[in-house]
N, C-alpha and C. Protein backbone atom coordinates (compact mmCIF):
# COMPACT_ATOMS: atom_id res chain seq x y z
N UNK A 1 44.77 -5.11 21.90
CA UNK A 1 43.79 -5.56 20.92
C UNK A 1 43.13 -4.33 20.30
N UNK A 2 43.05 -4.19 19.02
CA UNK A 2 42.40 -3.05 18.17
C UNK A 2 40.96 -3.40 18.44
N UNK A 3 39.99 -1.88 18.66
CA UNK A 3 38.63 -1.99 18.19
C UNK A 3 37.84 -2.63 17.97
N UNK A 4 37.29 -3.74 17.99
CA UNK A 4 36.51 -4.67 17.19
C UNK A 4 37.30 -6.21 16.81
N UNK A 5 38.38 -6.37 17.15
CA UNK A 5 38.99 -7.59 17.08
C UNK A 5 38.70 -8.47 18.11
N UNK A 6 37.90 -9.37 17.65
CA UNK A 6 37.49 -10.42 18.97
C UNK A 6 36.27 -10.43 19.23
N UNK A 7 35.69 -9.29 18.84
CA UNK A 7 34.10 -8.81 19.49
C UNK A 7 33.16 -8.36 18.17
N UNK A 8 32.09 -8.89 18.69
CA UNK A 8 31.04 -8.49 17.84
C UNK A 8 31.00 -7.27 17.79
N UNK A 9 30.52 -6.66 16.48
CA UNK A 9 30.53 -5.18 16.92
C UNK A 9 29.02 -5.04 16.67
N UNK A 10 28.51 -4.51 17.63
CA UNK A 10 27.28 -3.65 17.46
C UNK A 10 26.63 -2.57 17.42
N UNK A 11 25.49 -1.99 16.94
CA UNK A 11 25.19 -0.61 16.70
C UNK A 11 25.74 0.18 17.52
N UNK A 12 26.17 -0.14 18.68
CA UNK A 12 25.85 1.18 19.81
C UNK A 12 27.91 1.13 19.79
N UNK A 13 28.55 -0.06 19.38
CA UNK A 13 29.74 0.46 19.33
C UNK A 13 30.61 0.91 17.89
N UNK A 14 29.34 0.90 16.50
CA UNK A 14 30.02 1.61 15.61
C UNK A 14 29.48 2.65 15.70
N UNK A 15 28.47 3.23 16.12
CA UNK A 15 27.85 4.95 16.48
C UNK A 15 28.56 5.41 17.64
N UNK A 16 28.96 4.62 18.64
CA UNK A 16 29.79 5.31 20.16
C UNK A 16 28.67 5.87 20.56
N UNK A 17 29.38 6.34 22.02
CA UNK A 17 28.27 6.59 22.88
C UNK A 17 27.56 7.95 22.51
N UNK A 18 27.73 8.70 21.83
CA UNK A 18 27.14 10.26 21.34
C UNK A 18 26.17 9.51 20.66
N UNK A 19 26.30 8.76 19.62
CA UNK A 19 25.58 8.13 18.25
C UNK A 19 24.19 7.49 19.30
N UNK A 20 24.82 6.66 20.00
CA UNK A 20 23.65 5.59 20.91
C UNK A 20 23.05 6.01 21.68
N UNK A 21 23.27 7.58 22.47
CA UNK A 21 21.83 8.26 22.97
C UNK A 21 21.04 8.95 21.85
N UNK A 22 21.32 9.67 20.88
CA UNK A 22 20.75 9.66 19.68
C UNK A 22 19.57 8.40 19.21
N UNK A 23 20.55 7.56 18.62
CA UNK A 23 19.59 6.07 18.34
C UNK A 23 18.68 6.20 19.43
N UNK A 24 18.75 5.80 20.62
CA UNK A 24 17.98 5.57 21.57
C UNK A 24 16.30 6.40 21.08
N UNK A 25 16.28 7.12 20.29
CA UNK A 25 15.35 8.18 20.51
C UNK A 25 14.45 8.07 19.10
N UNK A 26 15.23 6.96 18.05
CA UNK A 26 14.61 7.06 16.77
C UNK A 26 13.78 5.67 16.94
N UNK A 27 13.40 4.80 18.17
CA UNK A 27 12.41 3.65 18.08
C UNK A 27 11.50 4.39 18.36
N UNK A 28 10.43 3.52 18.25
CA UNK A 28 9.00 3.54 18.37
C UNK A 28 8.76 2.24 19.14
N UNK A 29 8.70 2.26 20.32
CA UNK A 29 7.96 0.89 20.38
C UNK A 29 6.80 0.37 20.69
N UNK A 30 6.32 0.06 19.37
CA UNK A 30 4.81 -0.36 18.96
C UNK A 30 4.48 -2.15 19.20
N UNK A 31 5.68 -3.60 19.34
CA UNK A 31 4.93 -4.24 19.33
C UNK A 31 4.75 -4.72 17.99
N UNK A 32 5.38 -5.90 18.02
CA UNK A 32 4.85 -6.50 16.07
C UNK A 32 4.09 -7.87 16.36
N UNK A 33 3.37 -7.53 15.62
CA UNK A 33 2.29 -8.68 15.11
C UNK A 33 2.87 -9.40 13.93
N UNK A 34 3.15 -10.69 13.92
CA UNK A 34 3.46 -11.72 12.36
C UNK A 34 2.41 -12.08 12.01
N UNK A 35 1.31 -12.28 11.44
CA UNK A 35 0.49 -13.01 10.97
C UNK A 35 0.40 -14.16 9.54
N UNK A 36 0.23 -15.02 9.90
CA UNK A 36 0.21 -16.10 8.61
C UNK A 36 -0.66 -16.81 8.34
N UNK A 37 -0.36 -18.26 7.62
CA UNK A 37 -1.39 -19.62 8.09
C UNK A 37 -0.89 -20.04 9.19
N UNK A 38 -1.58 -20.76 9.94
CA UNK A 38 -0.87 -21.46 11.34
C UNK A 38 0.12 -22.91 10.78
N UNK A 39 0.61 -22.82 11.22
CA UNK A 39 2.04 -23.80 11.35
C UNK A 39 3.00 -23.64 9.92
N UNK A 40 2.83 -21.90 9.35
CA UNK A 40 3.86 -21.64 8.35
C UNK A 40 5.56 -21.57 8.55
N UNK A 41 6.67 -21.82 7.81
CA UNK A 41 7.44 -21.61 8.21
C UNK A 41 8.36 -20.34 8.78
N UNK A 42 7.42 -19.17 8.19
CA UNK A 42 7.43 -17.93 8.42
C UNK A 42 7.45 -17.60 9.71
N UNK A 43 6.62 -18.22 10.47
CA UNK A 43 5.89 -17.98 12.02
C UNK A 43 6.83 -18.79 12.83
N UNK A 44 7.00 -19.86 12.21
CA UNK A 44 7.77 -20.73 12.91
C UNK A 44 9.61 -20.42 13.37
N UNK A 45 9.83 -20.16 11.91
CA UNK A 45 10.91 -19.06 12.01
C UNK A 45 10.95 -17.71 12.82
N UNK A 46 10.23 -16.90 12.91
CA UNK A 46 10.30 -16.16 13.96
C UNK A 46 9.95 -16.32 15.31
N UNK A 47 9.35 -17.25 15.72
CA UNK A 47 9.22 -17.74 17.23
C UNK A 47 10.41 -18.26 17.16
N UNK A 48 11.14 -19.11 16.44
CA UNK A 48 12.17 -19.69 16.56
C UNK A 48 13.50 -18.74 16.96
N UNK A 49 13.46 -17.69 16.41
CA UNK A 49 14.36 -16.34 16.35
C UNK A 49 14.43 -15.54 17.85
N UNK A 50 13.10 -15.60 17.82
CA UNK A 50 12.74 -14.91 19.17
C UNK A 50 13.18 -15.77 20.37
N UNK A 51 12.79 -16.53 20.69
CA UNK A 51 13.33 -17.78 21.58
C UNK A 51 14.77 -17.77 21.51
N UNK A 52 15.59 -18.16 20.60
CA UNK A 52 16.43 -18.04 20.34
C UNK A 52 16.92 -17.20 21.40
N UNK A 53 16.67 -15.47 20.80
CA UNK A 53 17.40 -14.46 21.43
C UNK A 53 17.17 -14.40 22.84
N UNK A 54 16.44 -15.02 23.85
CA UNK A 54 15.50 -14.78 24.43
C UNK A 54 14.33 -13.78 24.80
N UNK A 55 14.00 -13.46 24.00
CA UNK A 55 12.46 -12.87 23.63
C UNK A 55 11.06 -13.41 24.36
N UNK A 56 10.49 -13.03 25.12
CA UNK A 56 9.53 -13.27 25.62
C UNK A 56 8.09 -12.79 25.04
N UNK A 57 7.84 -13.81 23.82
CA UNK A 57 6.48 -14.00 23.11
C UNK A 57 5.46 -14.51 23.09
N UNK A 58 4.15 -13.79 22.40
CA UNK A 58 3.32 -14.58 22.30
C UNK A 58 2.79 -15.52 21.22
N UNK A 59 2.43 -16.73 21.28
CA UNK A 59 2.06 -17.26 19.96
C UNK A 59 0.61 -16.91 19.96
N UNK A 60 -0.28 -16.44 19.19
CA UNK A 60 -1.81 -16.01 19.25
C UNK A 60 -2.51 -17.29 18.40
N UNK A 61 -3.47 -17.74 19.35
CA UNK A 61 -4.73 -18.56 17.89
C UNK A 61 -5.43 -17.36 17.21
N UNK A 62 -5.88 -18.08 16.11
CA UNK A 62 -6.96 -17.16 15.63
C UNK A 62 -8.45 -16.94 16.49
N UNK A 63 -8.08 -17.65 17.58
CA UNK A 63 -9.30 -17.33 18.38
C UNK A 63 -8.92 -16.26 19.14
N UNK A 64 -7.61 -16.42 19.56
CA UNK A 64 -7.02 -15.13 19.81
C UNK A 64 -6.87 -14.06 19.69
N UNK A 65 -6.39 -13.94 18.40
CA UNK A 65 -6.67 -12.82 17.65
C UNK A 65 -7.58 -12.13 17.61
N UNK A 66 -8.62 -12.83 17.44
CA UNK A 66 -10.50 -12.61 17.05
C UNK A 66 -10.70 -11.37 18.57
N UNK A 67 -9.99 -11.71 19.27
CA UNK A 67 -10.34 -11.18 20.59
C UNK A 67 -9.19 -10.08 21.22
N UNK A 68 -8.45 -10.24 20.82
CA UNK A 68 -7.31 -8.85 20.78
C UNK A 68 -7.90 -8.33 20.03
N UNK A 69 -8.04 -8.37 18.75
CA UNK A 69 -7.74 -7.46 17.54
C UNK A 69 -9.37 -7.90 16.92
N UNK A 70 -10.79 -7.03 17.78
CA UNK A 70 -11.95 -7.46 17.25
C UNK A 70 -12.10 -6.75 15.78
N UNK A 71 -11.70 -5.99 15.35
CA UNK A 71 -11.83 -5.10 14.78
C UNK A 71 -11.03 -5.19 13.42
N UNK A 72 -10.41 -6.45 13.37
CA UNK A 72 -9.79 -7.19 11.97
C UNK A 72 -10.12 -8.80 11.91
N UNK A 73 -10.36 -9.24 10.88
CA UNK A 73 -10.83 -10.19 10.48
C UNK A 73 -9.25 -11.22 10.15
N UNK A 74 -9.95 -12.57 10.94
CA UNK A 74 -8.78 -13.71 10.67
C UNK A 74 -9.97 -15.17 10.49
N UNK A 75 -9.39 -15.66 9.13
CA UNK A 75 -10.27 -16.70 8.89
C UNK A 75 -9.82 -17.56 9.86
N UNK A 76 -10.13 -18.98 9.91
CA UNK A 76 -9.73 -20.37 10.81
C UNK A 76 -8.30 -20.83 10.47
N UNK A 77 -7.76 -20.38 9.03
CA UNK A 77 -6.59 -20.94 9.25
C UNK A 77 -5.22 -19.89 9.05
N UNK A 78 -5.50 -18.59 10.03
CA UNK A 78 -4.42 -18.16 10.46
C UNK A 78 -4.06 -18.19 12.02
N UNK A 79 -3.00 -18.00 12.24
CA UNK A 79 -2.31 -17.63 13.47
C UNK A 79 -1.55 -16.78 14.17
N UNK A 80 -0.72 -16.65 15.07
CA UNK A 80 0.33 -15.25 14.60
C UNK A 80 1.27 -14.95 15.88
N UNK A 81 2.28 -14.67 15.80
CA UNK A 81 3.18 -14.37 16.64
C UNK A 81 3.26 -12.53 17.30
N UNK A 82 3.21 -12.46 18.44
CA UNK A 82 3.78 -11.64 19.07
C UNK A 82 4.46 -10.54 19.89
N UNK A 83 5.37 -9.98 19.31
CA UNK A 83 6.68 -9.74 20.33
C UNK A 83 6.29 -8.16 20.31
N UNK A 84 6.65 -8.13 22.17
CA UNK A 84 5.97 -6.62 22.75
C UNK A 84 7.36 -6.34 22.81
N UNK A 85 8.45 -6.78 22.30
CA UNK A 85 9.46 -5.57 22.16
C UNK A 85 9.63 -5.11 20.67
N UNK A 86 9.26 -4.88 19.62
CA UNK A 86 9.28 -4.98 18.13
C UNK A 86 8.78 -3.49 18.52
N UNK A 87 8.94 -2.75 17.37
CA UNK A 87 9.05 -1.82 16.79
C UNK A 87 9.50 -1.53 15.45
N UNK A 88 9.00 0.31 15.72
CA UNK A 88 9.24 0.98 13.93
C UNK A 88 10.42 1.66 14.12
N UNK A 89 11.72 1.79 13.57
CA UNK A 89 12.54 2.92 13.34
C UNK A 89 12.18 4.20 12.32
N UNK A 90 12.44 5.12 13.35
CA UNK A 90 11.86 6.59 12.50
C UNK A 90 13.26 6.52 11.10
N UNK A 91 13.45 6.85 10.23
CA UNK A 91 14.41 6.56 9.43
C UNK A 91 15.08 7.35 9.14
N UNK A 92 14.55 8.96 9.28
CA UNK A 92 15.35 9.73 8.67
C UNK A 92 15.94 10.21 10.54
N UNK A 93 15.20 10.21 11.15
CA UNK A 93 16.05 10.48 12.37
C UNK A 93 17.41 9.35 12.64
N UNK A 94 17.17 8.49 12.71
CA UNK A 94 18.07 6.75 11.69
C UNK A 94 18.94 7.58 11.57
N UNK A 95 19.14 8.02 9.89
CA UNK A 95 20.27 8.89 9.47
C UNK A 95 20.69 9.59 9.53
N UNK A 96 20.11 10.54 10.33
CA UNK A 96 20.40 12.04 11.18
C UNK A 96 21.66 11.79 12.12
N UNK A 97 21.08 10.36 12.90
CA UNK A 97 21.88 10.19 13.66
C UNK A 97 23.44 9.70 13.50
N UNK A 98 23.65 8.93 12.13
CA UNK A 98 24.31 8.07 11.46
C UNK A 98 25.65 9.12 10.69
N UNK A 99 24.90 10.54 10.48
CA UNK A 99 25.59 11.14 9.30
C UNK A 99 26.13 12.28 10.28
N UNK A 100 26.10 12.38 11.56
CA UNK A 100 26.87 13.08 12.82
C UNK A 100 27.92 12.46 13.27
């Protein structure tokens, strides 16, 4: 069987293993916050995503919020998702890694 016939291919097997300790080094992991109105399809869609993958999230009230995050303002009708594995990719390290 050739390369990739049969199988998903994913980052770490079109970079190979040189490429994927590289990658390894261009996250950040910060943790993403979704914020919306509560019961948008936006939010809903990404809990849905997350679950999905199995992702272990949080859904936040805005009372919630109010109390994580005192220090930003959420009227009564937002809500917000989330996921302590989310992160930023550094980008040009990204392509540093990509163009080796």
């Amino acid at each position: 069987m050739e390369r990739g016939q049969g199988k998903k291919k994913n980052v770490f097997s079109i970079l190979g293993l040189r490429g994927l300790f590289r990658c390894v080094l261009v996250l950040s992991k910060t943790g993403l916050l979704a914020v919306d109105k509560t019961g948008s399809k936006e939010l809903e869609d990404i809990a849905g995503s997350l679950k999905s993958a199995g992702v272990q999230y949080e859904s936040l009230s805005v009372h919630s919020l109010r109390v994580r995050y005192p220090s930003l303002f959420f009227n009564e009708s937002f809500s917000a998702v989330f996921d302590p594995t989310g992160g930023v990719l550094i980008a040009d390290k990204c392509l540093t890694a990509l163009q080796v």
